[in-house]
N, C-alpha and C. Protein backbone atom coordinates (compact mmCIF):
# COMPACT_ATOMS: atom_id res chain seq x y z
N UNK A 1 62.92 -59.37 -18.98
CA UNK A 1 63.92 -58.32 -18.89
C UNK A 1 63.66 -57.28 -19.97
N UNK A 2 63.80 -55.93 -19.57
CA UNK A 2 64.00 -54.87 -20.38
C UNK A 2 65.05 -54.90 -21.36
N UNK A 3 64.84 -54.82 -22.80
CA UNK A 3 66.02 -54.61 -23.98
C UNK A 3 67.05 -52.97 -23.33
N UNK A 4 67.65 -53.22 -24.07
CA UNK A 4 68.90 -51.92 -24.15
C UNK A 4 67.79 -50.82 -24.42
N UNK A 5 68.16 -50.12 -24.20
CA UNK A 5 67.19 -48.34 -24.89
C UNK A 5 68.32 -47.67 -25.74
N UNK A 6 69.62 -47.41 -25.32
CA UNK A 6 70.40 -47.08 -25.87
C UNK A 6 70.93 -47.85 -27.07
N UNK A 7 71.00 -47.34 -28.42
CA UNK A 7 71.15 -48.12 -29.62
C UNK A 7 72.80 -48.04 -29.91
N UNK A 8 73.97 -47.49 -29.81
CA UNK A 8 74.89 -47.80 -29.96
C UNK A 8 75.13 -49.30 -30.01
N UNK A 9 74.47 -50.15 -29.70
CA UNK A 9 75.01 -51.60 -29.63
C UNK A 9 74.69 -51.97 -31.16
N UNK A 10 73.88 -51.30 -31.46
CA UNK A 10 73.21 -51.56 -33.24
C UNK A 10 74.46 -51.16 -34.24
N UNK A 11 74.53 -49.83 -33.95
CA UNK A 11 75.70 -49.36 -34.81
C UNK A 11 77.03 -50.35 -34.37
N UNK A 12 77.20 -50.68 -33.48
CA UNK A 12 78.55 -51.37 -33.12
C UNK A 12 78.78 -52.94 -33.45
N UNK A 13 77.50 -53.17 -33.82
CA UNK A 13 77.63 -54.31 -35.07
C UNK A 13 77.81 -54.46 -35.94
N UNK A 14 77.67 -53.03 -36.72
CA UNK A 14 77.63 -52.93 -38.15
C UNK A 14 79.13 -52.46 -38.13
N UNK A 15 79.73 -51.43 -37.10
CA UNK A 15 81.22 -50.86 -37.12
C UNK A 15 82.32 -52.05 -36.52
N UNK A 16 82.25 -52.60 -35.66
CA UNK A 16 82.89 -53.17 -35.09
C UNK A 16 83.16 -54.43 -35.37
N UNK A 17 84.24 -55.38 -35.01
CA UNK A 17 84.40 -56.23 -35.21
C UNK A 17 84.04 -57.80 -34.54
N UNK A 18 83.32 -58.76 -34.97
CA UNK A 18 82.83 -59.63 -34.17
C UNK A 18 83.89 -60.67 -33.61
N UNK A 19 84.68 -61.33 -32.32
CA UNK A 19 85.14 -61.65 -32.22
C UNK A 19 84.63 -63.03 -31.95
N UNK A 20 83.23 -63.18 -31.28
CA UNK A 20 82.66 -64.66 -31.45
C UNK A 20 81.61 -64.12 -31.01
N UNK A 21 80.81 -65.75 -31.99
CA UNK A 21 79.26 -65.43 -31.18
C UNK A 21 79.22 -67.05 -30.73
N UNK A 22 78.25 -67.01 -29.49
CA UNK A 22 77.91 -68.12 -28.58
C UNK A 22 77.14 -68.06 -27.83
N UNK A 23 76.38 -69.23 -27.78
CA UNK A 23 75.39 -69.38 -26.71
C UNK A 23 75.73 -69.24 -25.05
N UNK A 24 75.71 -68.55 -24.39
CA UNK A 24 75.92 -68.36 -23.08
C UNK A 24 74.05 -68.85 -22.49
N UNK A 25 74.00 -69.92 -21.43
CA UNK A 25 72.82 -70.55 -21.44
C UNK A 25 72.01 -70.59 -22.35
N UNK A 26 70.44 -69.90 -21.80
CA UNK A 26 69.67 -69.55 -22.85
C UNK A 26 69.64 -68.33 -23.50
N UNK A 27 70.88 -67.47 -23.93
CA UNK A 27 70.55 -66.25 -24.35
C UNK A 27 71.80 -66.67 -25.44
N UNK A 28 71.62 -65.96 -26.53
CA UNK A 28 72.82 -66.02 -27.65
C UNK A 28 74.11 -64.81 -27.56
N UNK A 29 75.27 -64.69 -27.46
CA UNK A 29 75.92 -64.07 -27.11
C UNK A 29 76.33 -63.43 -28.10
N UNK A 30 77.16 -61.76 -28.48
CA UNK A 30 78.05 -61.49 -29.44
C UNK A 30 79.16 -60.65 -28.68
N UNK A 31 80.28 -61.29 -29.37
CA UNK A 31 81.39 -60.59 -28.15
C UNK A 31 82.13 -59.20 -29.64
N UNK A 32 81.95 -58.12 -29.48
CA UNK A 32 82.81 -57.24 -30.35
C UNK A 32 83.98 -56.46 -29.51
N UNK A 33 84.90 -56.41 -30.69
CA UNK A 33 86.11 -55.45 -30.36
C UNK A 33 85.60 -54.50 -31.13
N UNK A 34 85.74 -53.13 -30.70
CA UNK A 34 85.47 -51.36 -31.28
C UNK A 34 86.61 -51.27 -31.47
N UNK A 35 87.34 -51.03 -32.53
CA UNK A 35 88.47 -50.51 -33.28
C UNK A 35 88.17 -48.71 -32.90
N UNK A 36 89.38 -48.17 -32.35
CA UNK A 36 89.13 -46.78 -32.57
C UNK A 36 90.18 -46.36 -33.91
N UNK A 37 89.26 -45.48 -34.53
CA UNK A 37 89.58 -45.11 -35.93
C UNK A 37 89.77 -43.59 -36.12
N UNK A 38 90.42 -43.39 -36.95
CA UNK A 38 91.08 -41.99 -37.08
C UNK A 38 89.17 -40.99 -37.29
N UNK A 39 88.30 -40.96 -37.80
CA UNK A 39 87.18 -40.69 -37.29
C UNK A 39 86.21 -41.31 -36.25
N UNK A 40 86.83 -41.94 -35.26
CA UNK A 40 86.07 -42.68 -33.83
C UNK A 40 87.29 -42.94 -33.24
N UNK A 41 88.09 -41.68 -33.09
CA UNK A 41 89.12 -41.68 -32.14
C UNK A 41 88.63 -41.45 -30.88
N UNK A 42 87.63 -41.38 -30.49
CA UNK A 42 87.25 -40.40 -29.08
C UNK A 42 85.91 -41.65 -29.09
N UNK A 43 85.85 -42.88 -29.52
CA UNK A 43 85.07 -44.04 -28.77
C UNK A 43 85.36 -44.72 -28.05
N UNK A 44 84.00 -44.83 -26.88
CA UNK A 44 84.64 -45.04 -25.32
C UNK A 44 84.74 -46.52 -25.47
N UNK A 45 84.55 -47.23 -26.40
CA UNK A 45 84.38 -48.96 -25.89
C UNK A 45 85.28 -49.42 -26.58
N UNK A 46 85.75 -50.39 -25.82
CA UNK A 46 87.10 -51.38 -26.61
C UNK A 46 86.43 -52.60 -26.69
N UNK A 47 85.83 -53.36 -25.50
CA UNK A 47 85.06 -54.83 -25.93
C UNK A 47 83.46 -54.35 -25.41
N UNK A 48 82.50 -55.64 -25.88
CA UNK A 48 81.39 -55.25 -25.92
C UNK A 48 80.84 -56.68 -25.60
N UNK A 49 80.00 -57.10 -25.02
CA UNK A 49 79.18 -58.48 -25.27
C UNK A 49 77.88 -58.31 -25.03
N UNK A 50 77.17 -58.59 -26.10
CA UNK A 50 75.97 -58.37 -26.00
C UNK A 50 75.25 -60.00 -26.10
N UNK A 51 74.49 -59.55 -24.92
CA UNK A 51 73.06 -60.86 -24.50
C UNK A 51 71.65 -60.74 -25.32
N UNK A 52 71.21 -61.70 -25.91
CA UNK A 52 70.00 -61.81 -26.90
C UNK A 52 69.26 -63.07 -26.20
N UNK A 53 68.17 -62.53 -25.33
CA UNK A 53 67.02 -63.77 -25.36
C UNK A 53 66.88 -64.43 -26.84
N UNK A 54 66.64 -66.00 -26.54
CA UNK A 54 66.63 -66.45 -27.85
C UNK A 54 65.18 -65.99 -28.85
N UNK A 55 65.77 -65.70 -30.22
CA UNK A 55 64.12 -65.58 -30.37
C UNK A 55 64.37 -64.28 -30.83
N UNK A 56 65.14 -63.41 -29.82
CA UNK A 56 64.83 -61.42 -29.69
C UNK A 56 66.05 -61.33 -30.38
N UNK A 57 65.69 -60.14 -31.31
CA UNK A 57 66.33 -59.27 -31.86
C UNK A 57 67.45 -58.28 -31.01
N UNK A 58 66.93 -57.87 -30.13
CA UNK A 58 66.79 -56.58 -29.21
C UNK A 58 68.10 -57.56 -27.89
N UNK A 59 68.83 -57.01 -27.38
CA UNK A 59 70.00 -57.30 -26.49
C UNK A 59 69.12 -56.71 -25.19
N UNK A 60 69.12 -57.38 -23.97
CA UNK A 60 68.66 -57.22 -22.67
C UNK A 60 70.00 -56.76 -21.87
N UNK A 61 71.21 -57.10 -21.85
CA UNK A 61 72.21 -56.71 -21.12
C UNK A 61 73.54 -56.81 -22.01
N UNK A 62 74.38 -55.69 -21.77
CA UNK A 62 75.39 -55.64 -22.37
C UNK A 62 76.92 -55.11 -21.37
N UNK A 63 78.02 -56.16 -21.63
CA UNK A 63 78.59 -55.61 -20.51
C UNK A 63 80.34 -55.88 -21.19
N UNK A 64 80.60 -54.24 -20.71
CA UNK A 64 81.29 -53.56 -21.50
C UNK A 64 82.61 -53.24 -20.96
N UNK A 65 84.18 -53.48 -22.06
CA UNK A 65 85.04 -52.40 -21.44
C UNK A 65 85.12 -50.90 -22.05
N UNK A 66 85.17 -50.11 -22.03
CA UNK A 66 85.21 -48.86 -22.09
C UNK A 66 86.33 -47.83 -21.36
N UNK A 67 86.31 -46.37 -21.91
CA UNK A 67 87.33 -45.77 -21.89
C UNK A 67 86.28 -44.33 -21.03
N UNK A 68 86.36 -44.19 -19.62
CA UNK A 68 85.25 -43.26 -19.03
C UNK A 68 86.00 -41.88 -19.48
N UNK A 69 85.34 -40.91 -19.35
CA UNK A 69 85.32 -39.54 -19.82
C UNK A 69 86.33 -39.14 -18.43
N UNK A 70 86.90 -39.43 -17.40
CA UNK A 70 87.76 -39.23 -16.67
C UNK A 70 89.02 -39.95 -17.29
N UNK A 71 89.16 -40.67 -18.07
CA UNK A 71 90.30 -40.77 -18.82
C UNK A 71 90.86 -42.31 -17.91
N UNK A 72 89.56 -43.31 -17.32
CA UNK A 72 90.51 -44.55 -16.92
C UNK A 72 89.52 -45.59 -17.72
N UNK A 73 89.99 -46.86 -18.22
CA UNK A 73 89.32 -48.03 -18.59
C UNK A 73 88.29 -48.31 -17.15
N UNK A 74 87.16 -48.98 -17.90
CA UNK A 74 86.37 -49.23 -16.39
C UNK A 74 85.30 -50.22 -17.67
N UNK A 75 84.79 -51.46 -16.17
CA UNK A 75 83.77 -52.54 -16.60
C UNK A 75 82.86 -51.63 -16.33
N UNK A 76 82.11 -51.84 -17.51
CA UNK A 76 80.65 -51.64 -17.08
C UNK A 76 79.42 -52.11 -17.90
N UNK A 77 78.00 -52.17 -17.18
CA UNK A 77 77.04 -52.93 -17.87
C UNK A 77 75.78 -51.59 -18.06
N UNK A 78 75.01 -52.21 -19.17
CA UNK A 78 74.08 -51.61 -19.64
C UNK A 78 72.89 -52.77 -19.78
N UNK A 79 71.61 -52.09 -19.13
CA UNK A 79 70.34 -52.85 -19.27
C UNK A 79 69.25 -52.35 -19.49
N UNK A 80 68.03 -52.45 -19.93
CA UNK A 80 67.73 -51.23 -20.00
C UNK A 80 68.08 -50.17 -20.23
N UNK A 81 67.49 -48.88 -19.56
CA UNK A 81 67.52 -47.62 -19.43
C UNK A 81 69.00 -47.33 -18.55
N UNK A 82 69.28 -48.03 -17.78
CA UNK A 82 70.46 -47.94 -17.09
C UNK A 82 71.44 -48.62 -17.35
N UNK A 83 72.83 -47.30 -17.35
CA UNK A 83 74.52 -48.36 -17.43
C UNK A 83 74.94 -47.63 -16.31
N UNK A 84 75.64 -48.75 -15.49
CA UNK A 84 76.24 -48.72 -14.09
C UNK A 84 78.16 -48.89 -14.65
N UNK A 85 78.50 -47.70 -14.45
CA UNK A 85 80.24 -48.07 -13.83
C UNK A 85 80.83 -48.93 -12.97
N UNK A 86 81.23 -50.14 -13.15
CA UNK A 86 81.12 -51.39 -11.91
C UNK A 86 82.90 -50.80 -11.31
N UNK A 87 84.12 -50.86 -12.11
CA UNK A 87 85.22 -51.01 -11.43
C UNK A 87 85.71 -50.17 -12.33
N UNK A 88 86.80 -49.88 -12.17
CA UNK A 88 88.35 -49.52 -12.92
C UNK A 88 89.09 -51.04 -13.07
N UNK A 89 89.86 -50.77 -14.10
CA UNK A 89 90.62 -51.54 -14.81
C UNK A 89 92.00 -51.19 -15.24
N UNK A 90 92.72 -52.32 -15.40
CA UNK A 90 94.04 -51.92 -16.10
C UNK A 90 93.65 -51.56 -18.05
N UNK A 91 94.44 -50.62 -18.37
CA UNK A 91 94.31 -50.11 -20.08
C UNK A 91 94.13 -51.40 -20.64
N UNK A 92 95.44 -52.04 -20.60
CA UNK A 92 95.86 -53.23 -21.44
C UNK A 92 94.83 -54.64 -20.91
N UNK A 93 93.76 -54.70 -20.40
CA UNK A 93 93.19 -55.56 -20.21
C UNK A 93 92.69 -57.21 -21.21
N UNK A 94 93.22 -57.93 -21.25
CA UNK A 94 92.93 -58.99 -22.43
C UNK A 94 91.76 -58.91 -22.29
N UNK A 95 91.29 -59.78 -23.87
CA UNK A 95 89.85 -60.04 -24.58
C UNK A 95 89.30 -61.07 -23.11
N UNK A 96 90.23 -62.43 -22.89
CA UNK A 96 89.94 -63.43 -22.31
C UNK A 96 89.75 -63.02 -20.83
N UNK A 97 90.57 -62.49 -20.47
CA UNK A 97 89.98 -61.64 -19.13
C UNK A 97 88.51 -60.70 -18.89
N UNK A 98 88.80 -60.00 -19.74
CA UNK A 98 86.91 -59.87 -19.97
C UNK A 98 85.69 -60.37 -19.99
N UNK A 99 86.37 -61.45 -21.16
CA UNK A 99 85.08 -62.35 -21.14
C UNK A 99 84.73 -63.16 -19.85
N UNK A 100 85.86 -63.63 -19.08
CA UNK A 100 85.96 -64.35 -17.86
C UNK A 100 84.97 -63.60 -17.05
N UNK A 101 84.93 -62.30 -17.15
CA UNK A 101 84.89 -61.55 -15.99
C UNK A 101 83.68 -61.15 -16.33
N UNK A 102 83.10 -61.22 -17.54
CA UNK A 102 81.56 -60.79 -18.48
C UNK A 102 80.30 -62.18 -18.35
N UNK A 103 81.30 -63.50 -18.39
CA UNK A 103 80.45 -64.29 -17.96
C UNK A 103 79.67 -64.60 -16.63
N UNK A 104 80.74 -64.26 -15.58
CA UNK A 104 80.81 -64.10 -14.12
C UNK A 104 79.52 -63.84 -13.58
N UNK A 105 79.79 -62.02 -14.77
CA UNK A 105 78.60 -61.20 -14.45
C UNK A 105 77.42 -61.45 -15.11
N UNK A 106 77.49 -61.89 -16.01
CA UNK A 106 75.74 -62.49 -16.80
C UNK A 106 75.70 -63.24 -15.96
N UNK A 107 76.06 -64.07 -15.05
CA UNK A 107 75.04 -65.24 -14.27
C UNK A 107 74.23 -64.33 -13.26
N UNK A 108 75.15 -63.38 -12.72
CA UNK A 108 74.63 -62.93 -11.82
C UNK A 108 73.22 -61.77 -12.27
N UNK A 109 74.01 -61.21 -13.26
CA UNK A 109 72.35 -60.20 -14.15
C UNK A 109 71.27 -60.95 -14.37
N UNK A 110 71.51 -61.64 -15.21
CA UNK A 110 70.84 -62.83 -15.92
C UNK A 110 70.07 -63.39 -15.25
N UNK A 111 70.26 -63.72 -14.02
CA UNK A 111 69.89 -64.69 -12.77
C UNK A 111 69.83 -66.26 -13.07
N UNK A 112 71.09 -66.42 -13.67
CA UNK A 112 71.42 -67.69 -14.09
C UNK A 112 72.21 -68.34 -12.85
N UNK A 113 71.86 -69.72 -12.34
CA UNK A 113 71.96 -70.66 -11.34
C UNK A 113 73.06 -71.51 -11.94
């Protein structure tokens, strides 16, 4: 699999807050909350989970809630060169609902059986 191209996931380790890390199969997981801050008032991501082949530095898929530039919460994943808008969402969406819904989708990215 292709790493991320887009580096925001770098900075959003160093800014953000880690809420757990875990092995999801063979890839190591990090789940962050993005605090928006009186200078990162206008950042689109609220949760984040990023996938690490074991071994790699570098995140292969990352799958995200976010705040779209049309002004609704929406899932979406990043791989590579490409991030796909999957759904709309409710604002208030829980951490645990996410993740539910983040694991779901790594089996299916991932091509985990």
């Amino acid at each position: 699999m292709e790493t991320i191209n887009d580096f925001t996931w770098a900075k959003h380790l160093v800014t953000g807050r880690v809420i757990e890390k875990f092995t999801f199969r063979d890839f190591r997981a990090v789940s962050l909350d993005i605090p928006s801050t009186e200078e990162r008032h206008l950042n689109r991501y609220r949760y984040r989970i990023l996938f690490f082949p074991k071994g790699e530095n570098r995140p292969v898929l990352s799958l995200n809630l976010e705040f779209s530039i049309l002004g609704a919460y929406c899932l979406t994943e990043q791989s590579g060169q490409v991030h796909h808008t999957l759904k709309e969402v409710d604002e208030g969406m829980a951490y645990e609902d996410f993740k539910k819904w983040a694991l779901n989708r790594a089996e299916e990215d991932l091509h985990i059986n």
